[in-house]
N, C-alpha and C. Protein backbone atom coordinates (compact mmCIF):
# COMPACT_ATOMS: atom_id res chain seq x y z
N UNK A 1 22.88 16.20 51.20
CA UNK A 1 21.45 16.10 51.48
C UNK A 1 20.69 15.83 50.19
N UNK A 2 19.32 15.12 50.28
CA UNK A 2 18.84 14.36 49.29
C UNK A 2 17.56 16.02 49.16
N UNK A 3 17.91 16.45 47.70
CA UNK A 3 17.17 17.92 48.13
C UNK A 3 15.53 17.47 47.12
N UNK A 4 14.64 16.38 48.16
CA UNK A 4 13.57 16.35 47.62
C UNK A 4 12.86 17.26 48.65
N UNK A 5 11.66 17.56 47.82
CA UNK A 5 10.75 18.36 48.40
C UNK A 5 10.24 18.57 50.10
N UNK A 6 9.58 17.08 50.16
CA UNK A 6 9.52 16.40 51.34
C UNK A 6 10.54 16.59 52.19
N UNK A 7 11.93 16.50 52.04
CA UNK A 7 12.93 16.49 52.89
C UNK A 7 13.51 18.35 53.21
N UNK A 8 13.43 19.05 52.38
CA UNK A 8 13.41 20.19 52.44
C UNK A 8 12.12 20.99 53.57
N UNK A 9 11.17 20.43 53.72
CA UNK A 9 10.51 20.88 54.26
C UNK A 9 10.39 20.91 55.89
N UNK A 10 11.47 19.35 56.24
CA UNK A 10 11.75 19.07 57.42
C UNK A 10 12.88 19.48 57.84
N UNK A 11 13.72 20.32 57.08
CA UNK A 11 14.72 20.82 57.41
C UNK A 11 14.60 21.50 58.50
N UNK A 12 15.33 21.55 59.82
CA UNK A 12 15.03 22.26 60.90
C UNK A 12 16.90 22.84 61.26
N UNK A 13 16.44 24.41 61.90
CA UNK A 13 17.51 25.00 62.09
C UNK A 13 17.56 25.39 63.62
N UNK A 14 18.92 25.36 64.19
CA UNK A 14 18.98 25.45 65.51
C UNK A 14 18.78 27.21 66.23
N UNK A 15 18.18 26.98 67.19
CA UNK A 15 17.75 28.85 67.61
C UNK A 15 18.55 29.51 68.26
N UNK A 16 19.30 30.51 68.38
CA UNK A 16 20.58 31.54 68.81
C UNK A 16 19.88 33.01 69.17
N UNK A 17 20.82 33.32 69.88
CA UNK A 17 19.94 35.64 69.97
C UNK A 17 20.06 35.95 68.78
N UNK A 18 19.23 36.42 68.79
CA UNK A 18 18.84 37.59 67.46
C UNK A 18 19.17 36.77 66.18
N UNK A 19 18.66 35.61 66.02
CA UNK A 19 18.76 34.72 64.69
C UNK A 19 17.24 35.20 63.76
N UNK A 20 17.40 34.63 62.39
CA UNK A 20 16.44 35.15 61.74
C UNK A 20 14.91 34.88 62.06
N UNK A 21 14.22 35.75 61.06
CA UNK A 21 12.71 35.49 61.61
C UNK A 21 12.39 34.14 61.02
N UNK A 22 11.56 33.28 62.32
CA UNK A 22 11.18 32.21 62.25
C UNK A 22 10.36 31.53 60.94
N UNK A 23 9.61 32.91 60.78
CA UNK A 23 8.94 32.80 60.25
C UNK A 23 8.76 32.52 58.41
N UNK A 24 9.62 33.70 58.68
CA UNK A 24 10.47 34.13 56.98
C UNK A 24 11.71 33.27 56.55
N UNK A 25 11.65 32.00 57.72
CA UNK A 25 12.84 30.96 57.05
C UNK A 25 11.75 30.56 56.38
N UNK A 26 10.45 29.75 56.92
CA UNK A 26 9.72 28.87 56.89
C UNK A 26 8.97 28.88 55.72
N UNK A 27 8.91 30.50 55.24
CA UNK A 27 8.11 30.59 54.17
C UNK A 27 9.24 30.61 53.10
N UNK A 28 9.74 30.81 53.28
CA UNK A 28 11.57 30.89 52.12
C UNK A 28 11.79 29.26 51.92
N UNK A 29 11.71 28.07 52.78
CA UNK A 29 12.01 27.17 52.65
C UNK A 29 11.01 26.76 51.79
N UNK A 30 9.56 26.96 52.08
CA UNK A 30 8.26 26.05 51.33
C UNK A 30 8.21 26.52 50.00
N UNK A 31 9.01 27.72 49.73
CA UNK A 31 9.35 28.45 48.41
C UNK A 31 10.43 27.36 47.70
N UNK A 32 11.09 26.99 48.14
CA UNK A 32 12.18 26.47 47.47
C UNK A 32 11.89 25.00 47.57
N UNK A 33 11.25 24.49 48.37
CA UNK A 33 10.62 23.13 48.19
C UNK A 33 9.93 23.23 47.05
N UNK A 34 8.93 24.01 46.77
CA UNK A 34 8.22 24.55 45.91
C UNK A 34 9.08 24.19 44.36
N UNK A 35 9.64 25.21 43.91
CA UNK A 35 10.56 25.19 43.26
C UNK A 35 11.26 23.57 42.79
N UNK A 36 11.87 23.42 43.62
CA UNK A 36 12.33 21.86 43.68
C UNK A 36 11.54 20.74 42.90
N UNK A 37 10.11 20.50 43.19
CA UNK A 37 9.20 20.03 43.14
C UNK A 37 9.33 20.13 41.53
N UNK A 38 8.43 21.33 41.29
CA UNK A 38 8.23 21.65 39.94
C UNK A 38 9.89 21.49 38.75
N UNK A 39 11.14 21.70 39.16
CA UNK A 39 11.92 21.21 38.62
C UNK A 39 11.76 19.66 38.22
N UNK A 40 11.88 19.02 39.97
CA UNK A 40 11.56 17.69 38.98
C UNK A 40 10.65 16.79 38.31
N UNK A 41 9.44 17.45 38.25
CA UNK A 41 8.36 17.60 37.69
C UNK A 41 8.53 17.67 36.05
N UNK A 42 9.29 18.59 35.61
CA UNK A 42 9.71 18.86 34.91
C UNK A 42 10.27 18.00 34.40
N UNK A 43 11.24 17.54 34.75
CA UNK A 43 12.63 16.56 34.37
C UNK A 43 12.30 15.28 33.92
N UNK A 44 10.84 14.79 34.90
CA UNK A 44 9.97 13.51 34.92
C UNK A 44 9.33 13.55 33.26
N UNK A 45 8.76 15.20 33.34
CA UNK A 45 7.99 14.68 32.24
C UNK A 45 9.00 14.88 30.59
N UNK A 46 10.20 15.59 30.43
CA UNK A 46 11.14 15.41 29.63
C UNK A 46 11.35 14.14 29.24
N UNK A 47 12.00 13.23 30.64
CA UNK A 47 12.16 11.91 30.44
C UNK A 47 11.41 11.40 29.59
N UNK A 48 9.72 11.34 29.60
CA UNK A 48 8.94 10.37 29.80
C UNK A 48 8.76 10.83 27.64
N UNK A 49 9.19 12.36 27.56
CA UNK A 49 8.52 12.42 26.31
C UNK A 49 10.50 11.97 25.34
N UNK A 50 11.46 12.44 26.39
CA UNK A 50 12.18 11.72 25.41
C UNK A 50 12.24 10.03 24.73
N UNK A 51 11.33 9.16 26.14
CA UNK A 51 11.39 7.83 25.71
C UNK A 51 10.12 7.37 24.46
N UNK A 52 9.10 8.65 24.70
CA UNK A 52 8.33 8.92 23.74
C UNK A 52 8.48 8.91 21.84
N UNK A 53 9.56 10.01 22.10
CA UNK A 53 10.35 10.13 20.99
C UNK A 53 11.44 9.21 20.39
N UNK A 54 11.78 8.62 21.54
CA UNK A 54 12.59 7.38 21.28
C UNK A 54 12.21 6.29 20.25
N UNK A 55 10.26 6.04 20.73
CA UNK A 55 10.16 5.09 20.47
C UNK A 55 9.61 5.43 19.00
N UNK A 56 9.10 6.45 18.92
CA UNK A 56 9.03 6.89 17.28
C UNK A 56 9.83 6.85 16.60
N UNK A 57 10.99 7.31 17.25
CA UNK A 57 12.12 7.00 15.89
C UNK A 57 12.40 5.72 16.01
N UNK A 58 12.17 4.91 16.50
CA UNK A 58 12.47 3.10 16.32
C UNK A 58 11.30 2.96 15.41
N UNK A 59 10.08 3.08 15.26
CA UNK A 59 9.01 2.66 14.60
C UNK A 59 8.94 3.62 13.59
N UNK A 60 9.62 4.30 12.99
CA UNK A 60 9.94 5.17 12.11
C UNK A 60 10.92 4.16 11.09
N UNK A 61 12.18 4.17 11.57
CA UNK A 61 12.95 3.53 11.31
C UNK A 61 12.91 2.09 11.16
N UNK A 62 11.60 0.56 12.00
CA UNK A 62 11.32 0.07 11.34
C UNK A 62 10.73 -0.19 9.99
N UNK A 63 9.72 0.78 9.84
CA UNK A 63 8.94 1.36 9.01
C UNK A 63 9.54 1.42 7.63
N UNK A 64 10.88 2.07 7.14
CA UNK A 64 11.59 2.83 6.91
C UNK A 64 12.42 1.42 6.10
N UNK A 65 12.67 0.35 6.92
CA UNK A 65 13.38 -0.58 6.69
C UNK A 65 12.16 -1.74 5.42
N UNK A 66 11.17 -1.42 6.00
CA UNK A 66 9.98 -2.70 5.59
C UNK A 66 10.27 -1.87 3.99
N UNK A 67 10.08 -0.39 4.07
CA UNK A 67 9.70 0.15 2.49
C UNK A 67 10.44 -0.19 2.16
N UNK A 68 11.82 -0.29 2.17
CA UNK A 68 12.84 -0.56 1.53
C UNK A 68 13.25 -1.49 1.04
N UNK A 69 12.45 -2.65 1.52
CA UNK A 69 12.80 -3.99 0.99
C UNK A 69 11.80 -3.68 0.19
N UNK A 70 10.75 -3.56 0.24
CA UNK A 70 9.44 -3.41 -0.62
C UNK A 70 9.74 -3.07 -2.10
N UNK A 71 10.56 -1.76 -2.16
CA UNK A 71 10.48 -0.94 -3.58
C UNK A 71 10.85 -1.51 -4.38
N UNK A 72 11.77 -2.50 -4.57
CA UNK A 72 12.12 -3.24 -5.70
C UNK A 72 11.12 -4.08 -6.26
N UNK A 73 9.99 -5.05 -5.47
CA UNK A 73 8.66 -5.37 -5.71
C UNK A 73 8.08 -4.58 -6.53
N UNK A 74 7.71 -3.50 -5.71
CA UNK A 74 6.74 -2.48 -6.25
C UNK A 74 6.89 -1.51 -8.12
N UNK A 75 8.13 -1.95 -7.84
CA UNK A 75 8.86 -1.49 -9.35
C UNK A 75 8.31 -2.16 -10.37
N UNK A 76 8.51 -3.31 -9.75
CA UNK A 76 8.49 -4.41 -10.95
C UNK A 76 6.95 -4.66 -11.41
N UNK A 77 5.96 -4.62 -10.18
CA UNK A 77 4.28 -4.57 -10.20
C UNK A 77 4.14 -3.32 -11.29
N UNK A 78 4.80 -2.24 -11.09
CA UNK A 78 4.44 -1.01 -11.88
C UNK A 78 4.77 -0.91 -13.09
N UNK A 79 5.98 -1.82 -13.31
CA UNK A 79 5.70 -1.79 -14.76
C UNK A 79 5.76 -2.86 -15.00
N UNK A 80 4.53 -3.64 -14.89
CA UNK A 80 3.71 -4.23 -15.72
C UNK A 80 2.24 -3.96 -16.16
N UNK A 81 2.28 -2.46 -15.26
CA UNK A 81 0.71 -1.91 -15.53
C UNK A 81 1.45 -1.08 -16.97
N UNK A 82 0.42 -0.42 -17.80
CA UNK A 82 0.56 0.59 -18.59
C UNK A 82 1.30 1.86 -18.31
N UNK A 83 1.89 1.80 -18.87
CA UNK A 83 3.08 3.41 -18.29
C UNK A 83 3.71 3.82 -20.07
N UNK A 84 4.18 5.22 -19.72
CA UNK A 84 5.45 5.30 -20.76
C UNK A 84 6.66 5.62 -20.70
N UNK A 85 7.02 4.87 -19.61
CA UNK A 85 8.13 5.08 -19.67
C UNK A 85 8.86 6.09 -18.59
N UNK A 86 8.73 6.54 -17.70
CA UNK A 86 8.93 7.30 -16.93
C UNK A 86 9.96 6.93 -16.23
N UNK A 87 10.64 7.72 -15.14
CA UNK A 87 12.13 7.48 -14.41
C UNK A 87 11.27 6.98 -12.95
N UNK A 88 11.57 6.54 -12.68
CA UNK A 88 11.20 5.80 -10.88
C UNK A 88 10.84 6.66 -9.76
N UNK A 89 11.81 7.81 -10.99
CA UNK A 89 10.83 9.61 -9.94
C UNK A 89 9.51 9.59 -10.02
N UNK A 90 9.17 9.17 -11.12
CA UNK A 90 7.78 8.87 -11.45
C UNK A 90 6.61 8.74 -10.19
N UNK A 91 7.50 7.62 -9.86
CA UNK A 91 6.98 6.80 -9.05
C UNK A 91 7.03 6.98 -7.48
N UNK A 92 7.68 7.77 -7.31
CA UNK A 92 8.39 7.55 -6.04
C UNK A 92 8.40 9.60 -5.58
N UNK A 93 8.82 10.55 -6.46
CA UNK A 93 8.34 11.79 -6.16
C UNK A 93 7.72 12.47 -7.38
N UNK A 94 7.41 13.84 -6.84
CA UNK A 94 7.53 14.41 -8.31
C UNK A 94 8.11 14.74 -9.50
N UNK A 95 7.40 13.91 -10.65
CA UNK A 95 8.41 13.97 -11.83
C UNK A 95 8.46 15.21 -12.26
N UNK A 96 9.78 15.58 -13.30
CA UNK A 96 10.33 16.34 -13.65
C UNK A 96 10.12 16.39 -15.24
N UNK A 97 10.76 17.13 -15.80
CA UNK A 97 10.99 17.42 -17.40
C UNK A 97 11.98 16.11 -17.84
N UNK A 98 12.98 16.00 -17.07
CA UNK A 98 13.97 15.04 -17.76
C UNK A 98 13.72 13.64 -17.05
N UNK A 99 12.08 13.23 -16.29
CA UNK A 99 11.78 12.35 -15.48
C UNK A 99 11.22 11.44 -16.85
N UNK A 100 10.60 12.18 -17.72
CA UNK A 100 9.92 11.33 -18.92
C UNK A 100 10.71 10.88 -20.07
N UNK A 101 10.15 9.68 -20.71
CA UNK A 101 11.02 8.99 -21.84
C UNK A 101 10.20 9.85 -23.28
N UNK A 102 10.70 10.55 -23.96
CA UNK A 102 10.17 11.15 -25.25
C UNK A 102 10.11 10.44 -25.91
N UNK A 103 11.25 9.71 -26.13
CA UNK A 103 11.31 9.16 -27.71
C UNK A 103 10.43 7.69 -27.32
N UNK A 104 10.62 7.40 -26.83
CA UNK A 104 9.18 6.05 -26.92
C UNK A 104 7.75 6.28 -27.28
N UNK A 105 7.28 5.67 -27.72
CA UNK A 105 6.00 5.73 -28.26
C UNK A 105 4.93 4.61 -27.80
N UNK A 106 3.88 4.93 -27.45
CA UNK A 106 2.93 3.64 -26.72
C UNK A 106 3.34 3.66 -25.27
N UNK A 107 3.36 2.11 -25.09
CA UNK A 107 3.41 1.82 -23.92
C UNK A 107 4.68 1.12 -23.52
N UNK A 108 5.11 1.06 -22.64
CA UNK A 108 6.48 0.47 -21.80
C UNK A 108 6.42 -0.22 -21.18
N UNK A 109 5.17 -0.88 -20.91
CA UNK A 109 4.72 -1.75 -19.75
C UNK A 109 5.22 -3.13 -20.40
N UNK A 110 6.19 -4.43 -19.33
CA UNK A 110 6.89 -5.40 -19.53
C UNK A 110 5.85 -6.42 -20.01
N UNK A 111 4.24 -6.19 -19.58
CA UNK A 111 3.26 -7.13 -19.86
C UNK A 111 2.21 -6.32 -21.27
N UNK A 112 1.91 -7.05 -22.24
CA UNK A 112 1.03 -6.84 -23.16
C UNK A 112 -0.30 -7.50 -23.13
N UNK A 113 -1.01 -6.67 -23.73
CA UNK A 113 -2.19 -6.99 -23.34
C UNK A 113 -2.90 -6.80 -25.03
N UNK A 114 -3.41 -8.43 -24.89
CA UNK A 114 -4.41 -9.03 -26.21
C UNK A 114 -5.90 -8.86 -25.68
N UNK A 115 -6.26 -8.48 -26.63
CA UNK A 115 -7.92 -8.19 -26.65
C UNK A 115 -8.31 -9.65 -27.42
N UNK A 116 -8.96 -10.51 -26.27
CA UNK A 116 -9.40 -11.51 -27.17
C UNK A 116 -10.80 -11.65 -27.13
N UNK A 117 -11.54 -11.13 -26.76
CA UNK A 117 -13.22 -10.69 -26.74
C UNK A 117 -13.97 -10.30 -25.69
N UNK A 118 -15.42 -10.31 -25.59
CA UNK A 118 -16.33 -10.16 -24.64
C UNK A 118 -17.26 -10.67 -24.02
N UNK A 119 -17.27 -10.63 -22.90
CA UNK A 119 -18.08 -11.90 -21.99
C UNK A 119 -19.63 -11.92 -22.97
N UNK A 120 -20.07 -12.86 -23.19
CA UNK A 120 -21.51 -12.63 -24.15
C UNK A 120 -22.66 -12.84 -22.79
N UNK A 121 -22.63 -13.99 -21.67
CA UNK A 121 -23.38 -14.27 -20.91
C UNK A 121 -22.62 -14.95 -19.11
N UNK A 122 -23.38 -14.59 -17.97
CA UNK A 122 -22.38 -15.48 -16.83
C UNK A 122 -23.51 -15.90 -15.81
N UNK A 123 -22.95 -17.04 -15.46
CA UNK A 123 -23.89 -17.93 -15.24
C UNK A 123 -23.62 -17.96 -13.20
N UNK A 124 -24.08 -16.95 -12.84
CA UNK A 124 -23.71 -16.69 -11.20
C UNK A 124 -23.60 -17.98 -10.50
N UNK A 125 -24.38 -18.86 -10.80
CA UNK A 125 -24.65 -19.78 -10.17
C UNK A 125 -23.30 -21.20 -9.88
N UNK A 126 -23.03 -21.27 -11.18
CA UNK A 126 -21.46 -22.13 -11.28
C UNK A 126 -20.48 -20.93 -11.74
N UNK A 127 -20.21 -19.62 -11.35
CA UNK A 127 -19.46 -18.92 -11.75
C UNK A 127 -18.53 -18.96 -13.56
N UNK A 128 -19.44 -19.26 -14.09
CA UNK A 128 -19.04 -19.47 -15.47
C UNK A 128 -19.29 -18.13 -16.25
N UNK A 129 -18.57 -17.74 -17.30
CA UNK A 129 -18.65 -17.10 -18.04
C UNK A 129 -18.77 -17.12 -19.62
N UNK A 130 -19.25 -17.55 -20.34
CA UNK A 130 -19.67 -17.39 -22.53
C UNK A 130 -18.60 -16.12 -22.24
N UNK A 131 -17.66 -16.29 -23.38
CA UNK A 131 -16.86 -15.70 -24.27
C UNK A 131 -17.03 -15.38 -25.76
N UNK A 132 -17.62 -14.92 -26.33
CA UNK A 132 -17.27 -14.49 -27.85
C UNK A 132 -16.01 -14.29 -28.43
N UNK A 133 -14.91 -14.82 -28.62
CA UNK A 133 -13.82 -14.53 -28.88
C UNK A 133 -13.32 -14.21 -30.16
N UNK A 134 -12.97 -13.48 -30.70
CA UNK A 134 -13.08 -12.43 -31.75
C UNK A 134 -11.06 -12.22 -32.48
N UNK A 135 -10.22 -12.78 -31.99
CA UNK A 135 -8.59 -13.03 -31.73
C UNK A 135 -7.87 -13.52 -30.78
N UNK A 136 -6.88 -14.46 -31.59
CA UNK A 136 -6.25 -15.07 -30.75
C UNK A 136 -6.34 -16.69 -30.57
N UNK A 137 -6.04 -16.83 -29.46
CA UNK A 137 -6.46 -18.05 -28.82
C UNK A 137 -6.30 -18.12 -27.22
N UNK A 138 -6.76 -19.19 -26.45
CA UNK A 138 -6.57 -18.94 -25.51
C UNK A 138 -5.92 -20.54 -24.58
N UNK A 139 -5.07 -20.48 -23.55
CA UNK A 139 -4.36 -21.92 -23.44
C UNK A 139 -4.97 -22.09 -21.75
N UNK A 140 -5.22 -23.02 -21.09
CA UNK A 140 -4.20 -23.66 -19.86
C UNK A 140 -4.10 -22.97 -18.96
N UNK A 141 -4.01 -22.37 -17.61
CA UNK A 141 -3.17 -21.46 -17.17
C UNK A 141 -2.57 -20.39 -17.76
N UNK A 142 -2.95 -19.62 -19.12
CA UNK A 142 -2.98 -18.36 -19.52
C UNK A 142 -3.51 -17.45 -18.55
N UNK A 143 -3.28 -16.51 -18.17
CA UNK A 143 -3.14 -15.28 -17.55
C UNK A 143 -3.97 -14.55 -18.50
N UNK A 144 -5.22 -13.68 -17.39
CA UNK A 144 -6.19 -12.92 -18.34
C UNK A 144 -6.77 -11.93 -17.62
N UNK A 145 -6.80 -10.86 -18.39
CA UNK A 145 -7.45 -9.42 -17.42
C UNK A 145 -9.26 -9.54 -18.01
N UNK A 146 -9.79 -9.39 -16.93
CA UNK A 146 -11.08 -9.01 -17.49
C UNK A 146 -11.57 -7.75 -16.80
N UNK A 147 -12.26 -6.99 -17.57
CA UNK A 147 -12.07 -5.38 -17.16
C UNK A 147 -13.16 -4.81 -18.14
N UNK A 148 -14.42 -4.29 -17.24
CA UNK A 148 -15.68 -2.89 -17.81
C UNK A 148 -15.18 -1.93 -18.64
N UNK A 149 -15.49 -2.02 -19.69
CA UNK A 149 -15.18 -0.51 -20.85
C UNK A 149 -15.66 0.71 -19.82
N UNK A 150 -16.71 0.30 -18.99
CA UNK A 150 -16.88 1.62 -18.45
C UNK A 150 -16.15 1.86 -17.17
N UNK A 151 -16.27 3.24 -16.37
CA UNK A 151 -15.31 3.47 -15.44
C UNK A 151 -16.44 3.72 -14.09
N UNK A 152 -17.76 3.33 -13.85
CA UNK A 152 -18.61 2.77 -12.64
C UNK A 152 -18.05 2.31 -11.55
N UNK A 153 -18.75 2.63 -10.26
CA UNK A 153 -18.10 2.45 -9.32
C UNK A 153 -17.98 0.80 -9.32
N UNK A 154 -18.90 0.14 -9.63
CA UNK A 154 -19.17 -1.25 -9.88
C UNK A 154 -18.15 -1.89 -11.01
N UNK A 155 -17.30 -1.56 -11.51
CA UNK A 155 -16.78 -1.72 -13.04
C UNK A 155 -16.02 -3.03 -12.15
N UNK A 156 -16.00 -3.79 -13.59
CA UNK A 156 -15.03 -5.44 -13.12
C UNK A 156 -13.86 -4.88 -13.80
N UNK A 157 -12.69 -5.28 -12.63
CA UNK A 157 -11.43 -5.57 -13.37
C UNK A 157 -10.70 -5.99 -12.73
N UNK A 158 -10.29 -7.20 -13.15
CA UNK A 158 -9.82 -8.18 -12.19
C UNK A 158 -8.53 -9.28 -13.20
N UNK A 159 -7.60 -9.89 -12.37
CA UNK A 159 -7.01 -11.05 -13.61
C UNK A 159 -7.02 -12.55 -12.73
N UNK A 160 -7.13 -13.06 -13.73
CA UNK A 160 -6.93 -14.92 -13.09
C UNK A 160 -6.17 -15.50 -14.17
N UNK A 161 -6.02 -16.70 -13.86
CA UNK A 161 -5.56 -17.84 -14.32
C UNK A 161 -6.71 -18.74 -14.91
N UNK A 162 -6.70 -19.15 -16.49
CA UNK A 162 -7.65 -19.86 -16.46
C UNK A 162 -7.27 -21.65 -16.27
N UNK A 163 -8.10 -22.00 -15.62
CA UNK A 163 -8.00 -23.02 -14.85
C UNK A 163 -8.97 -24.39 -15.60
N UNK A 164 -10.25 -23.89 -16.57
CA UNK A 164 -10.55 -24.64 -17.16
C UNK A 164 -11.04 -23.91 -18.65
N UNK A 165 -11.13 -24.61 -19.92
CA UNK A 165 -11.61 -24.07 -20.76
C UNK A 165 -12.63 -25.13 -21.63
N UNK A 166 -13.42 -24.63 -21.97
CA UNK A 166 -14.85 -25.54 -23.17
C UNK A 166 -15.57 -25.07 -24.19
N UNK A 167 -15.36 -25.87 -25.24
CA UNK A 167 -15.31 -25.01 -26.59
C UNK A 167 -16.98 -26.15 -26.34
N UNK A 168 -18.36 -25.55 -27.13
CA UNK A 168 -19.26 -27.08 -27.01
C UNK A 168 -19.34 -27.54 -26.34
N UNK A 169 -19.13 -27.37 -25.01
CA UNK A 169 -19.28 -28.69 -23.63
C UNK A 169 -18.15 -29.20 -23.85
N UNK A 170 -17.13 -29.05 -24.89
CA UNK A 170 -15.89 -29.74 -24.33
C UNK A 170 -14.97 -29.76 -23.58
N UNK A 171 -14.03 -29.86 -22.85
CA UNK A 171 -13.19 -29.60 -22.61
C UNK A 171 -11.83 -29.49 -23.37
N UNK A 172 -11.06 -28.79 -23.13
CA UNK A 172 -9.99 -28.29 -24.58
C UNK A 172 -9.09 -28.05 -23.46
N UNK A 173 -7.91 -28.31 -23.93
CA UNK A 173 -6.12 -27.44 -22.81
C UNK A 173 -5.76 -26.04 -24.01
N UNK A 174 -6.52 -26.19 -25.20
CA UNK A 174 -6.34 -24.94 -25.83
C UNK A 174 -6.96 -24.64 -26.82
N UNK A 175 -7.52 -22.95 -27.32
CA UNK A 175 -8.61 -23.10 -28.34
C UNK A 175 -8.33 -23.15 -29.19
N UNK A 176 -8.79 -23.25 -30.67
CA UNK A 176 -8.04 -22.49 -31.75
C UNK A 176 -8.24 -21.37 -31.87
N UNK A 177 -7.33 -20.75 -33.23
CA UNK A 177 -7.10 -19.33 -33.48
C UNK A 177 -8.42 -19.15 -33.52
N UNK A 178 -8.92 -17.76 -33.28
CA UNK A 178 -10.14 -16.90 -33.48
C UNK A 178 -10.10 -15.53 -34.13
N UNK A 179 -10.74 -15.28 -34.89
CA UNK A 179 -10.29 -14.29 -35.76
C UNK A 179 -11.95 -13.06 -36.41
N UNK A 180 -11.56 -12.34 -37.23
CA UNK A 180 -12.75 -11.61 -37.34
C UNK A 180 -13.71 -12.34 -38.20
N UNK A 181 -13.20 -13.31 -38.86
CA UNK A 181 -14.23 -14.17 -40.10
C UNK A 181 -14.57 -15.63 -39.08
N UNK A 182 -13.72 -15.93 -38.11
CA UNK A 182 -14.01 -17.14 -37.49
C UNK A 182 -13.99 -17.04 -35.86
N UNK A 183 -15.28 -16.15 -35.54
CA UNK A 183 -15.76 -16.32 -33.74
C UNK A 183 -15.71 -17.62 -33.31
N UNK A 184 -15.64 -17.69 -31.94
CA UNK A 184 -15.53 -18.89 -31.10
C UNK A 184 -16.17 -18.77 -30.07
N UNK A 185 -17.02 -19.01 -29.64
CA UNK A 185 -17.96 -18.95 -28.01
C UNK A 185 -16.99 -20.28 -27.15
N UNK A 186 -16.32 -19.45 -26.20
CA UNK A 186 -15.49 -20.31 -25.19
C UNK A 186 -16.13 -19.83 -23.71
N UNK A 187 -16.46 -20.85 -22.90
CA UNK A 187 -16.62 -21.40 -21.72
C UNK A 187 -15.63 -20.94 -20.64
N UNK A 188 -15.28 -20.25 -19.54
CA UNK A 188 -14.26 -20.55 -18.29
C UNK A 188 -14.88 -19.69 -17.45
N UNK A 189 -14.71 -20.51 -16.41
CA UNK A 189 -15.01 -20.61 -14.86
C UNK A 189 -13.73 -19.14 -14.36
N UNK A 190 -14.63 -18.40 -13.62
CA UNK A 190 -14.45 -17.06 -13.31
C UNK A 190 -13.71 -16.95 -12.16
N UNK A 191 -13.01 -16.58 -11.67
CA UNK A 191 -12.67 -16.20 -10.06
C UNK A 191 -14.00 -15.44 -9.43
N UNK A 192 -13.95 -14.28 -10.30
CA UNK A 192 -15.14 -13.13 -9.82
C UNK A 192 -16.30 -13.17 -10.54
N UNK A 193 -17.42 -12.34 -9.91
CA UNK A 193 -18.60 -12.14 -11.24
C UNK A 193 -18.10 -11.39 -12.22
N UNK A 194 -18.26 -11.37 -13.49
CA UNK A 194 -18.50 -10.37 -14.49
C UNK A 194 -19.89 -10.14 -15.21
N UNK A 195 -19.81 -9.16 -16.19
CA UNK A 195 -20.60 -8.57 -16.72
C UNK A 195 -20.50 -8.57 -18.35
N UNK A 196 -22.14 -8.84 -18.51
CA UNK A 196 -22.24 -8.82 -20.76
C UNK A 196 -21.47 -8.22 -20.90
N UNK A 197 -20.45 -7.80 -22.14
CA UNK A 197 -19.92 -7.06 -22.45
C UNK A 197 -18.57 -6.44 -22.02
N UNK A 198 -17.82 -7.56 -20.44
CA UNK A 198 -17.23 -7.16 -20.28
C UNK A 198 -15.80 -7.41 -21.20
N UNK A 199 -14.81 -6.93 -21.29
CA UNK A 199 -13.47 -7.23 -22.22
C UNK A 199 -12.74 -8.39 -21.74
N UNK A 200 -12.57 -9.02 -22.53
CA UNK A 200 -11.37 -10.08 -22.19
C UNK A 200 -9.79 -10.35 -22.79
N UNK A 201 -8.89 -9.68 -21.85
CA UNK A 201 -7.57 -9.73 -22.77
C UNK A 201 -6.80 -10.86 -22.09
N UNK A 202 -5.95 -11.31 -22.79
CA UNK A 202 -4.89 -12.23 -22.78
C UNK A 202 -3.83 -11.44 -22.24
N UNK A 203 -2.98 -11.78 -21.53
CA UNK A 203 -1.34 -10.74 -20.53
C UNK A 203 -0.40 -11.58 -20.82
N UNK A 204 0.53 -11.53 -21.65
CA UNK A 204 1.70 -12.36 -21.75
C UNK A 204 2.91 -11.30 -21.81
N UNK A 205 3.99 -11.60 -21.72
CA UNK A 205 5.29 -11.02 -21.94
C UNK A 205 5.75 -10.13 -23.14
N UNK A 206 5.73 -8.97 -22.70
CA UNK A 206 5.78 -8.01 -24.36
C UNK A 206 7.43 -8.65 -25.10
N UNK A 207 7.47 -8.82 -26.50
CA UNK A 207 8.14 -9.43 -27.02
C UNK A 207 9.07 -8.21 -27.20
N UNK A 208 10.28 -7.81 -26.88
CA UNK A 208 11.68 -7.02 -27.71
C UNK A 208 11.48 -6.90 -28.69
């Protein structure tokens, strides 16, 4: 017998002398229909939270898969910011005593960073920026951080590619050296706005 609720309830029993009270089957049966019911009630909603759980651990475990390709990226992004040197615990949990590099000094970061001056003026309108350039030089598609001495919610810091450069209204593929006895006011077209005074460094490959 199929022992659903419904079917339990239509259960009918045949009548004999002195068989039980009619009555007290009837309420004994709607008891155990009862019962029945709420079991699989039960069972329904188990199901419904094991497929629940199912599906978390699949989207867990995609999840899980994406970081993992990720971290080797993310390594490499991190140190090229400023660091000293730290173990990947660093990065990844809490570092320890034997997580840090002692004997290094400065910075560890794979990218260096040249201070080659400060925005003097920017021209919102053609997104241009006046440079005072104070060291260095600057090329072509050089790679450049520009970044607020101050720490404002507004502060610029941003990097591009420079894409054009003009020494005089000229155009140049590179400046000359600039130095503390020989400033240079250089010209380039901004990605973002900046600000008087903001810093301009050069990012190239820290040399071994």
């Amino acid at each position: 017998m199929d022992l659903k609720p419904e079917n339990i309830l239509e259960i009918e029993f045949s009548r004999s002398f002195r068989g039980y009270n009619e009555d007290e089957v009837n309420e004994f049966i709607e008891e155990i229909a009862e019962a029945v019911e709420a079991v699989l009630k039960e069972k329904e909603k188990l199901l419904q939270e094991n497929e629940e759980y199912r599906r978390k651990v699949n989207e867990l475990s995609q999840y899980a898969k994406r970081l993992e390709g990720n971290l080797d990226e993310w390594k490499k992004q991190l140190e090229t910011v400023f660091n000293r040197g730290f173990h990947t615990g660093y990065y990844f949990n809490d570092p320890t005593k034997d997580d840090q590099n002692r004997e290094l000094q400065g910075n560890a970061s794979t990218i260096e960073r040249v201070l080659i001056g400060t925005v003097e003026n920017y021209y919102d309108k053609i997104s241009v920026a006046s440079i005072i350039a104070t060291y260095g030089s600057l090329s072509i598609n050089d790679e450049i951080l520009i970044e607020s001495s101050s720490k404002k919610k507004d502060a610029t810091y941003f990097t591009q590619k420079i894409e054009s450069l003009q020494i005089d209204g000229e155009s140049v593929d590179k400046t000359p050296q600039a130095s503390t006895g020989n400033h240079l006011i250089i010209t380039i077209k901004t990605s973002k706005p900046v600000k008087k005074g903001d810093r301009v460094f050069l990012l190239k490959e820290r040399q071994e």
